[in-house]
PDB file of N, CA and C in Angstrom:
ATOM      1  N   UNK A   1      24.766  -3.689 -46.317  1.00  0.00           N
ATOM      2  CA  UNK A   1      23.609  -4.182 -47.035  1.00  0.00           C
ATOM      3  C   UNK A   1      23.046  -3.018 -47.850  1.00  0.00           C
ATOM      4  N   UNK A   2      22.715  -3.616 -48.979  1.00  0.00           N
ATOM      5  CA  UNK A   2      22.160  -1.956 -50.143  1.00  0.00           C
ATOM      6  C   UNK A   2      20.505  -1.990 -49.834  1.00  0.00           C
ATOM      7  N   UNK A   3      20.322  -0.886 -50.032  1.00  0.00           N
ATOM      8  CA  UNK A   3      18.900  -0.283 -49.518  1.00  0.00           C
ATOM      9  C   UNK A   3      18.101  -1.758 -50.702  1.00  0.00           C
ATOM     10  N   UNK A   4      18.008  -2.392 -51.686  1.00  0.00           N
ATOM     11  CA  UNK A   4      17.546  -3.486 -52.105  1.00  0.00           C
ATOM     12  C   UNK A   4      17.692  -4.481 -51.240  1.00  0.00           C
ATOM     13  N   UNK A   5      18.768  -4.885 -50.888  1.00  0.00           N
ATOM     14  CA  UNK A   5      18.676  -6.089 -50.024  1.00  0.00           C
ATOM     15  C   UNK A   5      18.191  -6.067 -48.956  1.00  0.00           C
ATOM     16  N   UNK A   6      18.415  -4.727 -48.380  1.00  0.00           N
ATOM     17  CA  UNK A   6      17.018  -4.408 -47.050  1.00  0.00           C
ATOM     18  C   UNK A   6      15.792  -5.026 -47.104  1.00  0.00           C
ATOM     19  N   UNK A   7      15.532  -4.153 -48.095  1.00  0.00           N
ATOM     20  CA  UNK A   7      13.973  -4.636 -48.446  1.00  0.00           C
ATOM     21  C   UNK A   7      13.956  -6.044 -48.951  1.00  0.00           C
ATOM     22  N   UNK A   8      14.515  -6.785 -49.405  1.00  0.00           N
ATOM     23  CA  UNK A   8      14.326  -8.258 -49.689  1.00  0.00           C
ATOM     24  C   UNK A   8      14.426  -8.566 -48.390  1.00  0.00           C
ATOM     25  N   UNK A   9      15.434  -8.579 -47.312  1.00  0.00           N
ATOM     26  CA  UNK A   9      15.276  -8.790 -46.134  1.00  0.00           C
ATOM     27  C   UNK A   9      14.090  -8.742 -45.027  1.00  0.00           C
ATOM     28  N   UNK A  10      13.892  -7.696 -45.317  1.00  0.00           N
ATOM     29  CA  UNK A  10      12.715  -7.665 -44.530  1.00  0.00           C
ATOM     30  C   UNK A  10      11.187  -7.802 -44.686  1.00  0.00           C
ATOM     31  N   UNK A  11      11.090  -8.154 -46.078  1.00  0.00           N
ATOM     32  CA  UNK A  11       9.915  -8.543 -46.676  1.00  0.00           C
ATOM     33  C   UNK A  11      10.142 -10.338 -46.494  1.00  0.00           C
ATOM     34  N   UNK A  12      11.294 -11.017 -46.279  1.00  0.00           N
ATOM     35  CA  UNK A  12      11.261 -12.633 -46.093  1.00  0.00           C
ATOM     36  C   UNK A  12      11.205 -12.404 -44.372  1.00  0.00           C
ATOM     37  N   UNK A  13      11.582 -11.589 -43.539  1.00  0.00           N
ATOM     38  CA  UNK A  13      10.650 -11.971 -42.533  1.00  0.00           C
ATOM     39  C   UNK A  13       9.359 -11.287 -42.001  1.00  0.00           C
ATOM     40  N   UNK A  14       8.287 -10.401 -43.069  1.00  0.00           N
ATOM     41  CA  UNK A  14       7.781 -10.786 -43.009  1.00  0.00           C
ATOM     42  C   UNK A  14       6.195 -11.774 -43.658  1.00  0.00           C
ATOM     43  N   UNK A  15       7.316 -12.222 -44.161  1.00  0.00           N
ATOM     44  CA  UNK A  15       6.390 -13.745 -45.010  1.00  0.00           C
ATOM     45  C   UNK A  15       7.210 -14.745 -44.364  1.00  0.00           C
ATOM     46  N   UNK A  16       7.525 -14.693 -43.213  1.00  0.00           N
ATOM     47  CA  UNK A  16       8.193 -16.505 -42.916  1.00  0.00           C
ATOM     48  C   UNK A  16       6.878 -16.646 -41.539  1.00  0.00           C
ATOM     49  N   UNK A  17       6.263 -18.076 -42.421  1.00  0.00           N
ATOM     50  CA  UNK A  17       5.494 -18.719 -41.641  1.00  0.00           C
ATOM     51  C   UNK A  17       5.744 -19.289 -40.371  1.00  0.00           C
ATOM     52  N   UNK A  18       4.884 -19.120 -39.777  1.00  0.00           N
ATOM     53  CA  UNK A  18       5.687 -19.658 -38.263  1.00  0.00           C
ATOM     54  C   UNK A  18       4.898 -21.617 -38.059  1.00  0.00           C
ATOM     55  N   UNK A  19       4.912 -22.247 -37.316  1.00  0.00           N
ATOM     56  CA  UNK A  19       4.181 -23.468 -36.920  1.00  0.00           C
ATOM     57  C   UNK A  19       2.598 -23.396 -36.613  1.00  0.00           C
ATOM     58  N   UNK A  20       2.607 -22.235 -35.956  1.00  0.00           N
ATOM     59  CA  UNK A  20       1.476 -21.575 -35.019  1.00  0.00           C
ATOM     60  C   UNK A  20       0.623 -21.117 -36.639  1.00  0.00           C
ATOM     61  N   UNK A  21       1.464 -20.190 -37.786  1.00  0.00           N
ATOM     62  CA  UNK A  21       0.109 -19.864 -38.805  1.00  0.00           C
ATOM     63  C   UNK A  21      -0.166 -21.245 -39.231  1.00  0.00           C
ATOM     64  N   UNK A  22       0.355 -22.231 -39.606  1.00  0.00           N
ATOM     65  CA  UNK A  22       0.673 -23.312 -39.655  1.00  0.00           C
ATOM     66  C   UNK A  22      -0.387 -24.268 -39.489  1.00  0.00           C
ATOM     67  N   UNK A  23      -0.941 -24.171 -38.399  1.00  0.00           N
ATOM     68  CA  UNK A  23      -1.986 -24.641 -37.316  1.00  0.00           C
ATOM     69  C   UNK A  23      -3.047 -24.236 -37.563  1.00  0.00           C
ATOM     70  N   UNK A  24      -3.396 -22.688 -37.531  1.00  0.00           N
ATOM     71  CA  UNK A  24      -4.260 -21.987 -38.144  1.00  0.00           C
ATOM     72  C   UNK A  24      -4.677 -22.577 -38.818  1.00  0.00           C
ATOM     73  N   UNK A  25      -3.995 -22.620 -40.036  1.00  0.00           N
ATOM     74  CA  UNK A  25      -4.340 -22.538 -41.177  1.00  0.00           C
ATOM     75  C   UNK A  25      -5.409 -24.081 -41.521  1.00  0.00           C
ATOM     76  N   UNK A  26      -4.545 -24.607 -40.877  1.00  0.00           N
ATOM     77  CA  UNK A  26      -5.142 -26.403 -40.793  1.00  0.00           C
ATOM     78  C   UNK A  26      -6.675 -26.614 -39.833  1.00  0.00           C
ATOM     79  N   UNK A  27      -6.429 -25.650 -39.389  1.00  0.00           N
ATOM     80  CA  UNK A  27      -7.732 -25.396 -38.739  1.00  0.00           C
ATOM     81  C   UNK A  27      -9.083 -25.188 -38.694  1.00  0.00           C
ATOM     82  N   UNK A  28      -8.525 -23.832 -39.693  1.00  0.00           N
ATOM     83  CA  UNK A  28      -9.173 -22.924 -39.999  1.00  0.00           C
ATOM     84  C   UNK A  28      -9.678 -23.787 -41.771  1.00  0.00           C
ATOM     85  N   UNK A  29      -9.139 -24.574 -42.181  1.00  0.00           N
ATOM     86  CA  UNK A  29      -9.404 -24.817 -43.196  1.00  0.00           C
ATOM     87  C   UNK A  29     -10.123 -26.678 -43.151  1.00  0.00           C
ATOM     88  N   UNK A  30     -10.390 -27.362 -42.075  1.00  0.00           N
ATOM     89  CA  UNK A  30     -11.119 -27.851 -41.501  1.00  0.00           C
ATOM     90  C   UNK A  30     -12.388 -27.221 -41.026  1.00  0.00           C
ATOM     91  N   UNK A  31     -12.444 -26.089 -40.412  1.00  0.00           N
ATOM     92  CA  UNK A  31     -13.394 -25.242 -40.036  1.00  0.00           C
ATOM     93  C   UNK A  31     -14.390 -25.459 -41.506  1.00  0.00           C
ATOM     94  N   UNK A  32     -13.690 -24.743 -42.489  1.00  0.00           N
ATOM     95  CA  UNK A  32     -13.931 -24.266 -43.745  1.00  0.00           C
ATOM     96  C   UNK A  32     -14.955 -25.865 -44.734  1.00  0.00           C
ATOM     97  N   UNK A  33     -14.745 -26.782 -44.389  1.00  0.00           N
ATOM     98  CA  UNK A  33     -14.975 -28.364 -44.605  1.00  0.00           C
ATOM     99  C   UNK A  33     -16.386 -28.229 -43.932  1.00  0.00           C
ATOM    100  N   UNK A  34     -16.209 -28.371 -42.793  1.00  0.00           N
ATOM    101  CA  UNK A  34     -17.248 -29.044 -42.212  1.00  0.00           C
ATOM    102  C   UNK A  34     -18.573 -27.842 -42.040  1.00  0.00           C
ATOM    103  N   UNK A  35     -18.125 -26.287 -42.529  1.00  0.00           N
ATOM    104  CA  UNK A  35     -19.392 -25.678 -42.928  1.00  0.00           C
ATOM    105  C   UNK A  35     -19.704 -25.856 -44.625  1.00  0.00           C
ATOM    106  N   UNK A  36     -18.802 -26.600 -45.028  1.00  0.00           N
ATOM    107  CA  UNK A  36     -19.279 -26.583 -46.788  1.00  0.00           C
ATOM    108  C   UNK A  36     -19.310 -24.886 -47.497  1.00  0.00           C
ATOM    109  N   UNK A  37     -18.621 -23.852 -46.656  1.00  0.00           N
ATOM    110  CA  UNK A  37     -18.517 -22.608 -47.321  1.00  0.00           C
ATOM    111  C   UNK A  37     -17.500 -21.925 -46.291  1.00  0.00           C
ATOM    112  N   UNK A  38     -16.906 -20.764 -46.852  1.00  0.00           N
ATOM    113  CA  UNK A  38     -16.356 -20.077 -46.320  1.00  0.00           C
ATOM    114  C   UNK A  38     -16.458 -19.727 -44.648  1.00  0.00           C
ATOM    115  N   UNK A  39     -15.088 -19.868 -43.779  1.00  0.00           N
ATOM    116  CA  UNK A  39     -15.548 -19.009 -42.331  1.00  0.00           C
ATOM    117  C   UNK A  39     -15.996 -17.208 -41.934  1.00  0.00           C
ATOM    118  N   UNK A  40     -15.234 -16.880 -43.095  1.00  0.00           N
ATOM    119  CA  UNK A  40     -15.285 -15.394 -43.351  1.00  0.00           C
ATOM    120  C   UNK A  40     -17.002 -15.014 -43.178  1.00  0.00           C
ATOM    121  N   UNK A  41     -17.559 -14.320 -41.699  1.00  0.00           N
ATOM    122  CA  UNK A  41     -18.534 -13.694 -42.111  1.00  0.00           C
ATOM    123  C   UNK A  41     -18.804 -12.359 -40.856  1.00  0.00           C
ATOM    124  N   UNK A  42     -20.137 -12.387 -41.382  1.00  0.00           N
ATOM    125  CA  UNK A  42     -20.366 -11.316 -40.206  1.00  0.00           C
ATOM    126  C   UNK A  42     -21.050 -11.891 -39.438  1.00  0.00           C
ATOM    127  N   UNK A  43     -20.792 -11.416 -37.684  1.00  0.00           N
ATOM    128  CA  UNK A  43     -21.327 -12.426 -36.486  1.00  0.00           C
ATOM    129  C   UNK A  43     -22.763 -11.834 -36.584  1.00  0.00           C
ATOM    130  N   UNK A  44     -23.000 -10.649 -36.979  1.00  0.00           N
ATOM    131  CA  UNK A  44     -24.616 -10.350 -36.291  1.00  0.00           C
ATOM    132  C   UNK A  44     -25.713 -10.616 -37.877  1.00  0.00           C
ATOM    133  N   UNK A  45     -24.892 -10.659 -39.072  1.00  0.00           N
ATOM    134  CA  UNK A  45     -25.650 -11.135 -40.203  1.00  0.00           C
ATOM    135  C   UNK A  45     -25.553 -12.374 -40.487  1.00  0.00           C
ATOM    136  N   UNK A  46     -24.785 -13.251 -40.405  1.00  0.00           N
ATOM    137  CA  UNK A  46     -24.199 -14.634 -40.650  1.00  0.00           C
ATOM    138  C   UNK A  46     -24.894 -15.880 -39.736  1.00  0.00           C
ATOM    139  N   UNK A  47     -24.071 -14.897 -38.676  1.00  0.00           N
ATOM    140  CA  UNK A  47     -24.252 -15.834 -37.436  1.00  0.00           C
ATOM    141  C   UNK A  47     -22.878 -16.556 -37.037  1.00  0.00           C
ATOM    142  N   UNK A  48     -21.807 -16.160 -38.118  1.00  0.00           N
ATOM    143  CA  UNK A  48     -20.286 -16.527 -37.796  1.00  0.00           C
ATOM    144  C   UNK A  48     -19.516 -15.616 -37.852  1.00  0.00           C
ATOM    145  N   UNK A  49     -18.301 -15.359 -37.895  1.00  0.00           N
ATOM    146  CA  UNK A  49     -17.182 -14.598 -37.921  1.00  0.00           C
ATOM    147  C   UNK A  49     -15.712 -14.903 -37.766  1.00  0.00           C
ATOM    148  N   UNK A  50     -15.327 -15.124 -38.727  1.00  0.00           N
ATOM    149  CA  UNK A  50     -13.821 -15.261 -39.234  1.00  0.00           C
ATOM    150  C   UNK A  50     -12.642 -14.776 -37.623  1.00  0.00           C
ATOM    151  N   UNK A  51     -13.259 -13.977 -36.924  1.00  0.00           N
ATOM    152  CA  UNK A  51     -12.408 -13.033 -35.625  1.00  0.00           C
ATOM    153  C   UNK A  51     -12.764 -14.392 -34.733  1.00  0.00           C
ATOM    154  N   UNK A  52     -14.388 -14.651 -34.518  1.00  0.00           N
ATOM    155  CA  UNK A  52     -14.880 -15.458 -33.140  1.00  0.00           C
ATOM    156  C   UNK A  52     -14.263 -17.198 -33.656  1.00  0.00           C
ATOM    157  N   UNK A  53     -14.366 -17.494 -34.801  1.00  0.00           N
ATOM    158  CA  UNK A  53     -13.520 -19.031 -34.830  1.00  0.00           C
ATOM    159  C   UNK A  53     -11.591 -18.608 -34.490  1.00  0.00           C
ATOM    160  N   UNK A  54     -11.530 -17.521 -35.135  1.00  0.00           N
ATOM    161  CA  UNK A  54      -9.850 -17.632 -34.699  1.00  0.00           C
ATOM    162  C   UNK A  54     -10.040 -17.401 -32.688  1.00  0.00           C
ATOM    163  N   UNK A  55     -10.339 -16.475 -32.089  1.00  0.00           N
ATOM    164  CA  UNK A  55     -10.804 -16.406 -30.614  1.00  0.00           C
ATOM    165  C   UNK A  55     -11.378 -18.212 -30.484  1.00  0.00           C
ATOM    166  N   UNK A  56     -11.966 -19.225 -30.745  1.00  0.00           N
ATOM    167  CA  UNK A  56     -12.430 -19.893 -30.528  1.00  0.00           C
ATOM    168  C   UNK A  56     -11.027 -21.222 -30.666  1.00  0.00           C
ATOM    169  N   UNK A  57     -10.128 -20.912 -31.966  1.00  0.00           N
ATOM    170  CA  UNK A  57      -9.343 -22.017 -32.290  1.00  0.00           C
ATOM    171  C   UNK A  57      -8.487 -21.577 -31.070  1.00  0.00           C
ATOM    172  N   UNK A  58      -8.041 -20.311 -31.165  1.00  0.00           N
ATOM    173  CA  UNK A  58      -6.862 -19.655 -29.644  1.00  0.00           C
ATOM    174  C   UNK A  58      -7.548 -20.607 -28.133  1.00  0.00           C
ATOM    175  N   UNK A  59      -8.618 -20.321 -28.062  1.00  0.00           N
ATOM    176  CA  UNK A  59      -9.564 -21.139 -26.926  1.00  0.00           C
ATOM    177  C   UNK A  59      -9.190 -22.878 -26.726  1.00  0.00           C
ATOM    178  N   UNK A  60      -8.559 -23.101 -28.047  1.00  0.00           N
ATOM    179  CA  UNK A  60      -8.840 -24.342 -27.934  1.00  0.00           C
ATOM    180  C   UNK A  60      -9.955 -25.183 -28.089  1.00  0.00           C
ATOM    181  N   UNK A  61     -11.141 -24.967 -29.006  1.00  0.00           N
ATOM    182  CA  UNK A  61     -11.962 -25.282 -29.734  1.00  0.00           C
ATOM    183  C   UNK A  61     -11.436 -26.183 -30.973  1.00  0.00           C
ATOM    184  N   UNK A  62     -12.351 -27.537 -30.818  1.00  0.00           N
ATOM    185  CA  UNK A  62     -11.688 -28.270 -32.066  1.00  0.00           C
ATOM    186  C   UNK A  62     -12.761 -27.639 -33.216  1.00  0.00           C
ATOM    187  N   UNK A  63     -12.311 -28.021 -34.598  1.00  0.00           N
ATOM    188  CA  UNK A  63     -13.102 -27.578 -35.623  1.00  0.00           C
ATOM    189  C   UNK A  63     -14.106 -27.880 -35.320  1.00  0.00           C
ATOM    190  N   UNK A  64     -14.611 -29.487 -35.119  1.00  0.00           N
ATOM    191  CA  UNK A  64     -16.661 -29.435 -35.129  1.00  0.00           C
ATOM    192  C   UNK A  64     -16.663 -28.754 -33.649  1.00  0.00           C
ATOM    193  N   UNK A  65     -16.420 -28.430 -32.678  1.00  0.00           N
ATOM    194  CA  UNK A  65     -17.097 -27.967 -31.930  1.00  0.00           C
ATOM    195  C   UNK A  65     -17.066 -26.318 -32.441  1.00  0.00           C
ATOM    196  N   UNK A  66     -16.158 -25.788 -32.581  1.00  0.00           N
ATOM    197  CA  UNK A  66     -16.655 -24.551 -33.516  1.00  0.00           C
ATOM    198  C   UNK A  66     -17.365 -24.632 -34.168  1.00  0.00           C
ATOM    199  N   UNK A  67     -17.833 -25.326 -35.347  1.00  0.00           N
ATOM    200  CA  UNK A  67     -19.189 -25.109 -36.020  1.00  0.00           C
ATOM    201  C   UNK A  67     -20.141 -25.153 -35.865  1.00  0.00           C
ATOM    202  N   UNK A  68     -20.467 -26.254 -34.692  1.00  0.00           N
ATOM    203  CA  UNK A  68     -21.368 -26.566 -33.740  1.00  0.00           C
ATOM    204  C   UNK A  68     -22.103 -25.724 -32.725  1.00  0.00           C
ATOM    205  N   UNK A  69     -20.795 -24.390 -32.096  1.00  0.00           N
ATOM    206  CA  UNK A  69     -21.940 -22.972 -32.088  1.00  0.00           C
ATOM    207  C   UNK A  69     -21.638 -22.188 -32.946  1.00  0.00           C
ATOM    208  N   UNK A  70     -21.452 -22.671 -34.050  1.00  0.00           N
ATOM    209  CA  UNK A  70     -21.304 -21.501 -35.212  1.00  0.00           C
ATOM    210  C   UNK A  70     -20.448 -20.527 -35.234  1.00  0.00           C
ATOM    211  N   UNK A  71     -19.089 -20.520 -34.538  1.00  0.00           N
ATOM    212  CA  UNK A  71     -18.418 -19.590 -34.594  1.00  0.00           C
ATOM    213  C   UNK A  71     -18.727 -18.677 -33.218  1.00  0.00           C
ATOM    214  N   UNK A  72     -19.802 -18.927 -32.477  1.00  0.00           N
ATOM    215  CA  UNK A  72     -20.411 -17.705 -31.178  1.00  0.00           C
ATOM    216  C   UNK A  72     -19.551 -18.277 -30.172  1.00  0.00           C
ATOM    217  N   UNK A  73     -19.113 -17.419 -29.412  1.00  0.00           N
ATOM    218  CA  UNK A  73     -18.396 -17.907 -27.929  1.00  0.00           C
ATOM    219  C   UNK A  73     -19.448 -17.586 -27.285  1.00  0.00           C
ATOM    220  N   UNK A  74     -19.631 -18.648 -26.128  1.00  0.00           N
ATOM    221  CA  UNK A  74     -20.514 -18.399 -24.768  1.00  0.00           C
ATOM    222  C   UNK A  74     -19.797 -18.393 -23.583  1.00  0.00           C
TER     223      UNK A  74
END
């Protein structure tokens, strides 16, 4: 393999989507719906955080109940 095709190689895995970003993404972009703005924020200025909904979707949190504490785990 030539030092080019390396790098094409290994730049397609890593951009190959798995099921799991997949999910995320569907998630996370439901999340994104039902606040009418971005999840991206800061937890102690916002009151959300892009880290505590992904910790929250991993949890098994459906989208409205994530929005519902705003992204905060208790």
């Amino acid at each position: 393999m030539s030092s080019g095709e390396d790098h094409l190689y290994r730049w397609s895995l890593d951009n190959t989507e798995t099921e799991n970003d997949r999910a995320w993404d569907r998630w996370i972009d439901a999340v994104a719906a039902l606040l009418g703005h971005g999840p991206d924020g800061d937890q102690e200025r916002d009151g959300y955080s892009l880290d505590n909904f992904y910790d929250m979707w991993k949890g098994g949190y459906s989208p409205q109940k994530a929005v519902e504490n705003k992204g905060a785990l208790f």
